[in-house]
N, C-alpha and C. Protein backbone atom coordinates (compact mmCIF):
# COMPACT_ATOMS: atom_id res chain seq x y z
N UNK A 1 -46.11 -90.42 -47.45
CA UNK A 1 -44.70 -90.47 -47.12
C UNK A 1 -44.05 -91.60 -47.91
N UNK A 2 -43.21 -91.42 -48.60
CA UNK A 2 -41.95 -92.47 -49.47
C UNK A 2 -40.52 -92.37 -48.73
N UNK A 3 -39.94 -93.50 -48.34
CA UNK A 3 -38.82 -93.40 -47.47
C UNK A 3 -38.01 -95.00 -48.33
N UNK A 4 -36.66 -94.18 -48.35
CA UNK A 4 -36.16 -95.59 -49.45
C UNK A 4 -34.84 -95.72 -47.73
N UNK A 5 -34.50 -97.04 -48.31
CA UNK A 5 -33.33 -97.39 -46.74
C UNK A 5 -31.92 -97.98 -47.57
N UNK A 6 -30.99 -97.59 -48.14
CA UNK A 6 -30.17 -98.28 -48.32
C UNK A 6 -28.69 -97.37 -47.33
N UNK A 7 -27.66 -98.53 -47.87
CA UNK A 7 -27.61 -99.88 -47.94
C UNK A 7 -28.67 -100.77 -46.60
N UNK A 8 -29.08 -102.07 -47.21
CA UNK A 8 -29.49 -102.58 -46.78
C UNK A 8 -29.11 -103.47 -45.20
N UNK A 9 -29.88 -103.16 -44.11
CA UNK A 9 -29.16 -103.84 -42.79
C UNK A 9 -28.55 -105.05 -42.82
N UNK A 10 -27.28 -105.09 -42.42
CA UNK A 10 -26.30 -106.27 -42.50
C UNK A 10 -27.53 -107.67 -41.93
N UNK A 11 -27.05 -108.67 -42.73
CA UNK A 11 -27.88 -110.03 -42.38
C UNK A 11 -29.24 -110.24 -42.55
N UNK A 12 -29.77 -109.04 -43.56
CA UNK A 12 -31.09 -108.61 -43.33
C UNK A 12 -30.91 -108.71 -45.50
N UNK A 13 -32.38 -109.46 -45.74
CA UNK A 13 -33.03 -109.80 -46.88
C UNK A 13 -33.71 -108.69 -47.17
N UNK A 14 -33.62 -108.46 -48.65
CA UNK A 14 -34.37 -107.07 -48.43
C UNK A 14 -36.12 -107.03 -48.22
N UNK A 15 -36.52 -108.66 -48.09
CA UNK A 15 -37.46 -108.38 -47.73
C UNK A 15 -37.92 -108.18 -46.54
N UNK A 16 -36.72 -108.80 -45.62
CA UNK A 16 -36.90 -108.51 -44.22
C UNK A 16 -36.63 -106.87 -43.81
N UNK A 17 -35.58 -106.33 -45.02
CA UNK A 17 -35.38 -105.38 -44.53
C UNK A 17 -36.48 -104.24 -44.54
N UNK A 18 -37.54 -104.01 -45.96
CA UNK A 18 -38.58 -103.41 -46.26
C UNK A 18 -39.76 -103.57 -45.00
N UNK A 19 -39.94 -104.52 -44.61
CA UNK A 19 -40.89 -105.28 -43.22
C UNK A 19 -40.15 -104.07 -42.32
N UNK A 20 -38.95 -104.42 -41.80
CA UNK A 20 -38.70 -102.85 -41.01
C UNK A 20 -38.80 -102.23 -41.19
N UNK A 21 -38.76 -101.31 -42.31
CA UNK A 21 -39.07 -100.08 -42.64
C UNK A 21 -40.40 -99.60 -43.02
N UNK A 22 -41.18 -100.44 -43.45
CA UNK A 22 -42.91 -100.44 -43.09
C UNK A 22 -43.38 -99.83 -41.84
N UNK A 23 -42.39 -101.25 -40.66
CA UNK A 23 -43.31 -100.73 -39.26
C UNK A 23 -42.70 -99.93 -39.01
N UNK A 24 -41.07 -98.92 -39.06
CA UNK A 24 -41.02 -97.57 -38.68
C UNK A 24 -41.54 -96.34 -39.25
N UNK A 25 -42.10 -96.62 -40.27
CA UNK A 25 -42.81 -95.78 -40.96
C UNK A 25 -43.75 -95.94 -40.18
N UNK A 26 -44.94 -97.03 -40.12
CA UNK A 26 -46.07 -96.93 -39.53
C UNK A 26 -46.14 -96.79 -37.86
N UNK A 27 -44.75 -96.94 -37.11
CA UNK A 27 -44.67 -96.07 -36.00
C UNK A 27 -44.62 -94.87 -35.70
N UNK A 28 -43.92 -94.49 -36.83
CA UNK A 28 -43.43 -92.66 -36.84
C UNK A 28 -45.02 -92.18 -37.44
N UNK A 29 -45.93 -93.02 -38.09
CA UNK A 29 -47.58 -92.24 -38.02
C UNK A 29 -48.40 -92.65 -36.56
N UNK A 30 -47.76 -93.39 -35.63
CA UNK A 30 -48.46 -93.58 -34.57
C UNK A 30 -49.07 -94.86 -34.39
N UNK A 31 -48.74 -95.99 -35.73
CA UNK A 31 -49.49 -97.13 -35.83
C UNK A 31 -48.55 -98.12 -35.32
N UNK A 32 -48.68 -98.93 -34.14
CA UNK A 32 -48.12 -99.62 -33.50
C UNK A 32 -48.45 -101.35 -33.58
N UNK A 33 -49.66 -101.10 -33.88
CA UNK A 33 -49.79 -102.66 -34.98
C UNK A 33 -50.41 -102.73 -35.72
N UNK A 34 -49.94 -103.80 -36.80
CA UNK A 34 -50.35 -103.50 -38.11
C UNK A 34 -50.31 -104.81 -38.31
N UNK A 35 -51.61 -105.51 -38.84
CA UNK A 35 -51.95 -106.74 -39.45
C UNK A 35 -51.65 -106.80 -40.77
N UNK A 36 -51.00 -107.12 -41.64
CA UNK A 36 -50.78 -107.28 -43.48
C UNK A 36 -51.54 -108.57 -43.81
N UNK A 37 -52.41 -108.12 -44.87
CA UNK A 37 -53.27 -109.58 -45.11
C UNK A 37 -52.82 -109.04 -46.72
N UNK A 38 -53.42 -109.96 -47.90
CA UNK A 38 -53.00 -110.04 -49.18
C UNK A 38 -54.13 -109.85 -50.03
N UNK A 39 -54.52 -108.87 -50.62
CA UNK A 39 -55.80 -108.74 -51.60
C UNK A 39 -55.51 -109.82 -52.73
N UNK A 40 -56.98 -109.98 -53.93
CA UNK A 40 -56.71 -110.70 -54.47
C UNK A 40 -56.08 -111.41 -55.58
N UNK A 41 -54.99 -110.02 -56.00
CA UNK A 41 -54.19 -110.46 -56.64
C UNK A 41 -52.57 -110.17 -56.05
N UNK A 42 -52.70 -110.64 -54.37
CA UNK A 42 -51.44 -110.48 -53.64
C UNK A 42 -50.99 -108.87 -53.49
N UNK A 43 -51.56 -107.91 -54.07
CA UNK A 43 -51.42 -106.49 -53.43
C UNK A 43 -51.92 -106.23 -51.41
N UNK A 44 -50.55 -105.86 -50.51
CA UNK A 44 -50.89 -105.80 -49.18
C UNK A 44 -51.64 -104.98 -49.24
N UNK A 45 -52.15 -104.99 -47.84
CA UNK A 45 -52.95 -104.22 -47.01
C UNK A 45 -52.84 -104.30 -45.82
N UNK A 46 -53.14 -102.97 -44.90
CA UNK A 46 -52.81 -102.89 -43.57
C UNK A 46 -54.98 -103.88 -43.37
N UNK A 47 -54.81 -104.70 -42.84
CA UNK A 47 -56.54 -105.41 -42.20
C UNK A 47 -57.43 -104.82 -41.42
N UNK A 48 -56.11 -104.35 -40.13
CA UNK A 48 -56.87 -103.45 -39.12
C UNK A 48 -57.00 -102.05 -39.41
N UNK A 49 -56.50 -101.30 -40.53
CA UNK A 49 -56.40 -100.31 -40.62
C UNK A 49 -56.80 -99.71 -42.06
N UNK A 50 -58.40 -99.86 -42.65
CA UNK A 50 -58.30 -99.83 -44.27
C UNK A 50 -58.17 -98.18 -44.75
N UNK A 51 -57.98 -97.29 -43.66
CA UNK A 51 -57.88 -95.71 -44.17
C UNK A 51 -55.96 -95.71 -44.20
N UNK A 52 -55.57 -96.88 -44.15
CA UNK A 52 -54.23 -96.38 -44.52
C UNK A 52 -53.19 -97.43 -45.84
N UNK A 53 -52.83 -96.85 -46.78
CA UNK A 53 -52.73 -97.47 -47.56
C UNK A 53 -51.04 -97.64 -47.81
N UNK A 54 -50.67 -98.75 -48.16
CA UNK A 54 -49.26 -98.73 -48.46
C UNK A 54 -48.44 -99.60 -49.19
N UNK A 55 -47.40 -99.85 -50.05
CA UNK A 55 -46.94 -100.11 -51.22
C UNK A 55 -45.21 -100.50 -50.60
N UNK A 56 -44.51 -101.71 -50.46
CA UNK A 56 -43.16 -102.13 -50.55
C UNK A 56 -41.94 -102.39 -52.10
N UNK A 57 -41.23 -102.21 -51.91
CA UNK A 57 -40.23 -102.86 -53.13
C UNK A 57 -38.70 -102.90 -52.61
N UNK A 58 -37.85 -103.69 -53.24
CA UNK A 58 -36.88 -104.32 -52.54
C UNK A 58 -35.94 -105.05 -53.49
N UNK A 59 -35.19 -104.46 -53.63
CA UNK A 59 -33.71 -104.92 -54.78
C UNK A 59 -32.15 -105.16 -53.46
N UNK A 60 -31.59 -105.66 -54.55
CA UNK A 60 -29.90 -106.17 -53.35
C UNK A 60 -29.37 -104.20 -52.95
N UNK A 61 -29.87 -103.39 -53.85
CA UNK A 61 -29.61 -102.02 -53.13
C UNK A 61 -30.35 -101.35 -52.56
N UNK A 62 -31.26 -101.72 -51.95
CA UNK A 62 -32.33 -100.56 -50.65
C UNK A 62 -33.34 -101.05 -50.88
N UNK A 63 -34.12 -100.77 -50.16
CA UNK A 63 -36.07 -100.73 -49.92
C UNK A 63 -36.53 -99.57 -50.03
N UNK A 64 -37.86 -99.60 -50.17
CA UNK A 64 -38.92 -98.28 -50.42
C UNK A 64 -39.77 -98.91 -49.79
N UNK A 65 -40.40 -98.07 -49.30
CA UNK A 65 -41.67 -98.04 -48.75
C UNK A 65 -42.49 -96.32 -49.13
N UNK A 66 -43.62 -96.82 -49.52
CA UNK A 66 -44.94 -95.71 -48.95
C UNK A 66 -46.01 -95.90 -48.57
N UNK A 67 -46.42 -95.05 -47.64
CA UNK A 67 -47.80 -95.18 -46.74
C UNK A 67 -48.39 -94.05 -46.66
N UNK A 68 -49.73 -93.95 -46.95
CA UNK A 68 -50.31 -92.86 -46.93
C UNK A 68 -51.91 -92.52 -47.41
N UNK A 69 -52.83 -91.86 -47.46
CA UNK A 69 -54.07 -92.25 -47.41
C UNK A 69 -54.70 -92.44 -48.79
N UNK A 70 -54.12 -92.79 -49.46
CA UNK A 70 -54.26 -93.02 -50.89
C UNK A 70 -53.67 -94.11 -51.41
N UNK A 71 -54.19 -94.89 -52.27
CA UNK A 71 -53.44 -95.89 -52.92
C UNK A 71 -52.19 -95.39 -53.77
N UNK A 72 -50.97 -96.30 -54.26
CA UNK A 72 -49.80 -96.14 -54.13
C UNK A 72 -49.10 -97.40 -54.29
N UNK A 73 -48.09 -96.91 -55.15
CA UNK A 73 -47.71 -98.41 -56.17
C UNK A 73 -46.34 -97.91 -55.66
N UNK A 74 -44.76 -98.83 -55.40
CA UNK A 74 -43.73 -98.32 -55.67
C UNK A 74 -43.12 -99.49 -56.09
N UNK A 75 -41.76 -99.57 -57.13
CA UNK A 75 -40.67 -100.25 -57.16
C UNK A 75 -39.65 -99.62 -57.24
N UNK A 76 -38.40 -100.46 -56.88
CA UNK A 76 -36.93 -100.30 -56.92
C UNK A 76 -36.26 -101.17 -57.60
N UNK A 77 -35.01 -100.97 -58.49
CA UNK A 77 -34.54 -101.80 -59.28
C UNK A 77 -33.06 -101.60 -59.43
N UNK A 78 -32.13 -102.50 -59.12
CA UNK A 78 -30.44 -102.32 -59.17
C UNK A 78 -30.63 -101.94 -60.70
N UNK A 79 -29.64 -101.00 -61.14
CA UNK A 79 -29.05 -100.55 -62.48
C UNK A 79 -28.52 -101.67 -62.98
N UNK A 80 -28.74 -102.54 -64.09
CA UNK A 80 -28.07 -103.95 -64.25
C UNK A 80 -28.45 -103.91 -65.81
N UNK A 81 -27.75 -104.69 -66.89
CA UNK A 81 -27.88 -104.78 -68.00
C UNK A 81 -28.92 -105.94 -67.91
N UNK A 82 -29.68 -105.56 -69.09
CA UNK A 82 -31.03 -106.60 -68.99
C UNK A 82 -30.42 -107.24 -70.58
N UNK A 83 -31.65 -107.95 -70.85
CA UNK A 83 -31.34 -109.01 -72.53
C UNK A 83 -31.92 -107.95 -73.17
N UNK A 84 -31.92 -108.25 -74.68
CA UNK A 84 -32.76 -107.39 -76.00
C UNK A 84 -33.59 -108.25 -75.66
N UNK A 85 -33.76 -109.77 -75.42
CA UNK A 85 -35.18 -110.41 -75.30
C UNK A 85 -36.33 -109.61 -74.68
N UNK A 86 -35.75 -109.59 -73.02
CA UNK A 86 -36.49 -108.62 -72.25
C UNK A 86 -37.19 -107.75 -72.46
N UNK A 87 -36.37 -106.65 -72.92
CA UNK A 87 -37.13 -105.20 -73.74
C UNK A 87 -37.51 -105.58 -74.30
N UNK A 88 -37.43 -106.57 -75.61
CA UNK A 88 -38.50 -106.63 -76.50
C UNK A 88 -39.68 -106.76 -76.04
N UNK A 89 -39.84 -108.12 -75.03
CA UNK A 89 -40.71 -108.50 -74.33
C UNK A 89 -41.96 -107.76 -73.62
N UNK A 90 -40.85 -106.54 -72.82
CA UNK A 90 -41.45 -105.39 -72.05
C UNK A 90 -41.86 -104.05 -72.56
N UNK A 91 -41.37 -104.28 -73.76
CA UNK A 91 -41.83 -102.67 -73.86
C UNK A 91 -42.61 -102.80 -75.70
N UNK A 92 -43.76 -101.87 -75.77
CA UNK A 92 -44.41 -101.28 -76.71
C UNK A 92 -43.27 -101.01 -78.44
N UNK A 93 -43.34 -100.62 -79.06
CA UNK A 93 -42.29 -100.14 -80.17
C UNK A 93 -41.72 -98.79 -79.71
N UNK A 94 -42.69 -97.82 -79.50
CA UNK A 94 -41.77 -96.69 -78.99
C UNK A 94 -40.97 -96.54 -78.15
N UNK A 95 -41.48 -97.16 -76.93
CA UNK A 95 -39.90 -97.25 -75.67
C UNK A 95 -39.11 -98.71 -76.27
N UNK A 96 -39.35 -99.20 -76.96
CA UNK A 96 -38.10 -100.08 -77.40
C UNK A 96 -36.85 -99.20 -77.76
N UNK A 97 -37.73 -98.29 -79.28
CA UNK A 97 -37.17 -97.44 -80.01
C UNK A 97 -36.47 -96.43 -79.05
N UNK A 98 -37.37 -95.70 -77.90
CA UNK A 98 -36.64 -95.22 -76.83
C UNK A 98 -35.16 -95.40 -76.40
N UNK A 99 -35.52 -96.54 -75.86
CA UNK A 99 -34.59 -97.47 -74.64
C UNK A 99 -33.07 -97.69 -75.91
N UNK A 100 -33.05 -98.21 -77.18
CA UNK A 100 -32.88 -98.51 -78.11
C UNK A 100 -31.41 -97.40 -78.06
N UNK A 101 -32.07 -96.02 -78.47
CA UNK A 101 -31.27 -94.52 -78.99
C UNK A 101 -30.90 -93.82 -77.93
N UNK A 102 -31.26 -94.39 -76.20
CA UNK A 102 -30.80 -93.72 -75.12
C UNK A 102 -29.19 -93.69 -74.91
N UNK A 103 -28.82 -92.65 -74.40
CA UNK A 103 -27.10 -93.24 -74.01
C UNK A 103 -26.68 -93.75 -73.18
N UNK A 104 -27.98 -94.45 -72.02
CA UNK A 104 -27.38 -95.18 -71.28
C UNK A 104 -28.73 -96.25 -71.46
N UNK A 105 -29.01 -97.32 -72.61
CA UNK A 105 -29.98 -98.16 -72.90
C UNK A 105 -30.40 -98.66 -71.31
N UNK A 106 -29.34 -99.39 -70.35
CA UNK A 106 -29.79 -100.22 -69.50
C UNK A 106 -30.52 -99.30 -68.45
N UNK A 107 -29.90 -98.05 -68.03
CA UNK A 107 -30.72 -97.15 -66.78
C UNK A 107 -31.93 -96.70 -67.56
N UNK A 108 -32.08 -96.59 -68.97
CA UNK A 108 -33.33 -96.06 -69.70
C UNK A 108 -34.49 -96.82 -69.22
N UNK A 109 -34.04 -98.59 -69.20
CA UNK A 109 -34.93 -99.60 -69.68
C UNK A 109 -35.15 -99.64 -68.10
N UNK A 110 -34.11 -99.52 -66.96
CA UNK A 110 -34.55 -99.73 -65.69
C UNK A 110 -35.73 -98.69 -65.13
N UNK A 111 -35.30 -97.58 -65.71
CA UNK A 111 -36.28 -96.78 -65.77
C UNK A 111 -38.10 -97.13 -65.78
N UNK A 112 -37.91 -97.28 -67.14
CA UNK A 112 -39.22 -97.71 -67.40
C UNK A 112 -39.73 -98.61 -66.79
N UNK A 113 -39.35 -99.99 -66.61
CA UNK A 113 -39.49 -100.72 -65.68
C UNK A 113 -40.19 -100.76 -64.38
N UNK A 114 -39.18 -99.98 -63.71
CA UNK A 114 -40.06 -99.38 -62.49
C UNK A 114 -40.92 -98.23 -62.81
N UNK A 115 -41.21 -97.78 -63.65
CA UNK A 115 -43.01 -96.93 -63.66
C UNK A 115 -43.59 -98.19 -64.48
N UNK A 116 -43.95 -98.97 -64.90
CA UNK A 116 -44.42 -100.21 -65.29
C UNK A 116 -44.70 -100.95 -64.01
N UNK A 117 -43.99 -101.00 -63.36
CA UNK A 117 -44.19 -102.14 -62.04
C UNK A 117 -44.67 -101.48 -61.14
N UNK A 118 -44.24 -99.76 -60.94
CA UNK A 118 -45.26 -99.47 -59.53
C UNK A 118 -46.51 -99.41 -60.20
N UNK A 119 -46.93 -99.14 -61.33
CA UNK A 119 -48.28 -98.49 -62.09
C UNK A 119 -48.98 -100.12 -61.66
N UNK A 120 -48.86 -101.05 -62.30
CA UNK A 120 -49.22 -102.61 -62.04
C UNK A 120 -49.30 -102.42 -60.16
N UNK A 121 -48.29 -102.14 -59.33
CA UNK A 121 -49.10 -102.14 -58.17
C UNK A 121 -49.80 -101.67 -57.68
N UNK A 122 -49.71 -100.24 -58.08
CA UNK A 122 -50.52 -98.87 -57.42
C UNK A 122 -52.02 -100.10 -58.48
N UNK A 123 -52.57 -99.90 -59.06
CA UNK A 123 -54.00 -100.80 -59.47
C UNK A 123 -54.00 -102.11 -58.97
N UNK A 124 -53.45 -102.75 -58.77
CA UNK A 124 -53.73 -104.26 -57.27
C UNK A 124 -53.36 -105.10 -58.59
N UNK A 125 -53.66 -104.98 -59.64
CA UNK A 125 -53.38 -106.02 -60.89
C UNK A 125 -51.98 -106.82 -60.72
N UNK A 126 -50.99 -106.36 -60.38
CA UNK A 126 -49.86 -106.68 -60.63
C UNK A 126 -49.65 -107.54 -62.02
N UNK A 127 -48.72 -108.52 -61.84
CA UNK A 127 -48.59 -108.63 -63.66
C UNK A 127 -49.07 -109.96 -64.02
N UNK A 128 -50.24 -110.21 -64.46
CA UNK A 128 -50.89 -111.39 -64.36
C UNK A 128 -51.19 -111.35 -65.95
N UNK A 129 -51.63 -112.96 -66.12
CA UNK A 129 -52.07 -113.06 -67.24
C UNK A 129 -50.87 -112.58 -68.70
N UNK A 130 -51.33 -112.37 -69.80
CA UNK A 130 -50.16 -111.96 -70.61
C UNK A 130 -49.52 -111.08 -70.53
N UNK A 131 -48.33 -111.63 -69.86
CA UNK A 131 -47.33 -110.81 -68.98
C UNK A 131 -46.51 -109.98 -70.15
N UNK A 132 -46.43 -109.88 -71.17
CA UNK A 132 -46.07 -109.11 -72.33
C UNK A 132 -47.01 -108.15 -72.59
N UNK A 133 -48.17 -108.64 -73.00
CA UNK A 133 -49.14 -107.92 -73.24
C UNK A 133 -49.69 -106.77 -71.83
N UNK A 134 -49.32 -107.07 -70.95
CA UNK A 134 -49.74 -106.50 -69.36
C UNK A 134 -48.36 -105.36 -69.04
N UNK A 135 -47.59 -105.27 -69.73
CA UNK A 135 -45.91 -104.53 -69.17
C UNK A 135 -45.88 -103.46 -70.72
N UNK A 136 -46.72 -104.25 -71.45
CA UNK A 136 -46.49 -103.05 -73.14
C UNK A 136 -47.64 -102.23 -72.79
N UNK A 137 -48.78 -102.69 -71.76
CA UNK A 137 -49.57 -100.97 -71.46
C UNK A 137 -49.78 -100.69 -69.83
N UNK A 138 -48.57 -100.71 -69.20
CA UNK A 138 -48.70 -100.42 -68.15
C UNK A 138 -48.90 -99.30 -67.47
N UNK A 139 -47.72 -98.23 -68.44
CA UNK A 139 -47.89 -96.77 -67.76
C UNK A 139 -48.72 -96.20 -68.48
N UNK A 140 -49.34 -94.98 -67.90
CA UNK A 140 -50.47 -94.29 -68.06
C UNK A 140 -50.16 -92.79 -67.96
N UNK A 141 -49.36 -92.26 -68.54
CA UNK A 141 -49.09 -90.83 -68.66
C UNK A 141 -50.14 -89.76 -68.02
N UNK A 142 -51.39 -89.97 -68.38
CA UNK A 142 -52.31 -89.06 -68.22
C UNK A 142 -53.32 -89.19 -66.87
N UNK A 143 -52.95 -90.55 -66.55
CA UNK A 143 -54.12 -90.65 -65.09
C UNK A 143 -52.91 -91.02 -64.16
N UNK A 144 -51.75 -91.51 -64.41
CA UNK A 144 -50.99 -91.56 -62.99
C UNK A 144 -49.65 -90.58 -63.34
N UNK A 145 -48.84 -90.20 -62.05
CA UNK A 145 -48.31 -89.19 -61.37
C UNK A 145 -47.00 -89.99 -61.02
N UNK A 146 -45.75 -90.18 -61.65
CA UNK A 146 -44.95 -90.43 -61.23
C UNK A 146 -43.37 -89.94 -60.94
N UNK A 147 -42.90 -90.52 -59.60
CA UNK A 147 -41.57 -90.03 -59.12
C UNK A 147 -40.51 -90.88 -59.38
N UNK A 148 -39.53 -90.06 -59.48
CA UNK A 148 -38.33 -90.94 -59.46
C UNK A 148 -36.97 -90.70 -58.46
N UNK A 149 -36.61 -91.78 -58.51
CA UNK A 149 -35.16 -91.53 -57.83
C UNK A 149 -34.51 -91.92 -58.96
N UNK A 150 -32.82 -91.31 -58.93
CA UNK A 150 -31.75 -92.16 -59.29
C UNK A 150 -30.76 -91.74 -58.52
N UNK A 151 -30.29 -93.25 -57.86
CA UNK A 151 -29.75 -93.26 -56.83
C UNK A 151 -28.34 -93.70 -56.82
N UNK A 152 -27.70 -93.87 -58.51
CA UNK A 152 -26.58 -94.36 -59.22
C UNK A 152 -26.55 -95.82 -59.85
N UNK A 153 -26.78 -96.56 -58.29
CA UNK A 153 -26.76 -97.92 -58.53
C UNK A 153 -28.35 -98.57 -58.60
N UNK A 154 -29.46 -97.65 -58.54
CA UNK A 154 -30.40 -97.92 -58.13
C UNK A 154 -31.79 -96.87 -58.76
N UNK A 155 -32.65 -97.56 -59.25
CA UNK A 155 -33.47 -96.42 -59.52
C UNK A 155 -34.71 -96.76 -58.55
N UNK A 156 -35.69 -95.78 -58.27
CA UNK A 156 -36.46 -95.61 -57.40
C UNK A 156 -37.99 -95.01 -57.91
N UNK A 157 -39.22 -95.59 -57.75
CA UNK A 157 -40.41 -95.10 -58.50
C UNK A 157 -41.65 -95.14 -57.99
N UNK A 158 -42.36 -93.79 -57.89
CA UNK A 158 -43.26 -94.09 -56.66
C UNK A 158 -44.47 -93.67 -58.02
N UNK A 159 -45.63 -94.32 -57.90
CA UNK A 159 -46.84 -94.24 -58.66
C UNK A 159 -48.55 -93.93 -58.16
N UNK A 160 -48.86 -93.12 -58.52
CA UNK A 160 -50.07 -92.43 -57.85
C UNK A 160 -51.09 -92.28 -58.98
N UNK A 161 -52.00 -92.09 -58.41
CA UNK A 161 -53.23 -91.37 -59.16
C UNK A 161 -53.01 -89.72 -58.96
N UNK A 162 -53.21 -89.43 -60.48
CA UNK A 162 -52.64 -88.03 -60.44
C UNK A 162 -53.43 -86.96 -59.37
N UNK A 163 -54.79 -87.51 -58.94
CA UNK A 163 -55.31 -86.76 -58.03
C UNK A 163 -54.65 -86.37 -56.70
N UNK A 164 -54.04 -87.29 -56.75
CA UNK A 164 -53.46 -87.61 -55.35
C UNK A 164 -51.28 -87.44 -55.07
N UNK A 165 -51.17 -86.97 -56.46
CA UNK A 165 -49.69 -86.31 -55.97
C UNK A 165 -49.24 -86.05 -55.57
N UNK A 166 -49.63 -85.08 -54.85
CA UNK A 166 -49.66 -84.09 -53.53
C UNK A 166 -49.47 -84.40 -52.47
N UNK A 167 -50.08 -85.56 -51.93
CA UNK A 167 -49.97 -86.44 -50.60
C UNK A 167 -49.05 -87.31 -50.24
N UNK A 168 -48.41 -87.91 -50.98
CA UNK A 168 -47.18 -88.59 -50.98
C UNK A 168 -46.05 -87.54 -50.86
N UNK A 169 -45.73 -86.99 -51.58
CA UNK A 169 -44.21 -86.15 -51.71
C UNK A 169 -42.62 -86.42 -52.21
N UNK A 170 -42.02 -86.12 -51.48
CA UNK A 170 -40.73 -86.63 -51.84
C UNK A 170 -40.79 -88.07 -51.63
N UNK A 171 -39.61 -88.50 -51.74
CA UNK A 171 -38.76 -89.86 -51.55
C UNK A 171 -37.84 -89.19 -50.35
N UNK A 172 -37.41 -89.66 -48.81
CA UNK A 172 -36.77 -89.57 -48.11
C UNK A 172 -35.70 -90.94 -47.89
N UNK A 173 -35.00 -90.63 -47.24
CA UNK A 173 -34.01 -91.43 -46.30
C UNK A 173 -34.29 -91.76 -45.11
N UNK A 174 -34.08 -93.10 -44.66
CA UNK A 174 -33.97 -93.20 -43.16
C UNK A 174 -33.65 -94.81 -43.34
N UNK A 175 -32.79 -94.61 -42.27
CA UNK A 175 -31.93 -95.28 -41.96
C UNK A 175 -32.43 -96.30 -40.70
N UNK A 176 -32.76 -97.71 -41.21
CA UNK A 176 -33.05 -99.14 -40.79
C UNK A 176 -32.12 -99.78 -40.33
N UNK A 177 -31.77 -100.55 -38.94
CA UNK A 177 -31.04 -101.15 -38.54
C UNK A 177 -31.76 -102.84 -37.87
């Protein structure tokens, strides 16, 4: 299950706000407590619960969450103009060249971005070490499975092992207070 929450609950951080939408997710599967401890490169985990697996992200426009019996990477990212530094930084020559000839460069590059960042979570790696060198081979066309939202102001990206596509599904709505 992938469930994104915007706008975000008044007075509420989106990291506080994603934390709610975790545990109504993991209520609406029946899980009423849930310990989060930190693997070792800071990827969560439910402690008391290792058959259930699940993935947060959190921009000033909504949260995502997914949970489900498979590992599972997601990010979210406001539509925002980035630097040429950046891209250079982040991306390979071809999605430069990409991002570069798109007609909308900045939603191209946000794009990519988030399948770069859920791919880095869905594998526990997140972005360590040469953080250039770690973001120019992040996505994996052929072994992971990815979704998208675009949500106008917001893009949305859920990342799987292609075995496992199937089990996740859509991206839903629901609404966090």
């Amino acid at each position: 299950m992938i469930y994104i929450a915007t706008p975000l609950p008044r007075g509420k951080t989106y990291k506080e706000a994603a934390r709610l939408l975790l545990r109504e997710v993991l209520l609406r599967r029946g899980v009423s407590e849930a310990e989060i401890a930190c693997g070792e490169n800071g990827k969560p985990y439910l402690k008391n619960r290792p058959d259930i697996y699940f993935n947060l992200s959190g921009c000033p426009e909504g949260v995502l969450c997914a949970v489900g019996p498979a590992p599972v990477g997601v990010d979210v990212e406001a539509v925002r103009q980035v630097s040429g530094r950046l891209v250079r930084r982040a991306c390979n020559e071809r999605e430069y060249a990409e991002i570069k000839s798109s007609r909308d460069p900045a939603r191209a590059f946000i794009r990519l971005w988030t399948a770069k960042e859920s791919s880095l979570k869905l594998s526990g790696k997140g972005i360590t070490g040469n953080i250039a060198q770690t973001l120019k081979t992040a996505v994996d066309l052929e072994k992971i499975d990815y979704l998208f939202y675009d949500g106008g102001s917001f893009i949305a990206c859920r990342a799987v092992y292609r075995r496992d596509a199937e089990i996740y599904g859509k991206i839903k709505f629901m609404e966090i207070t």
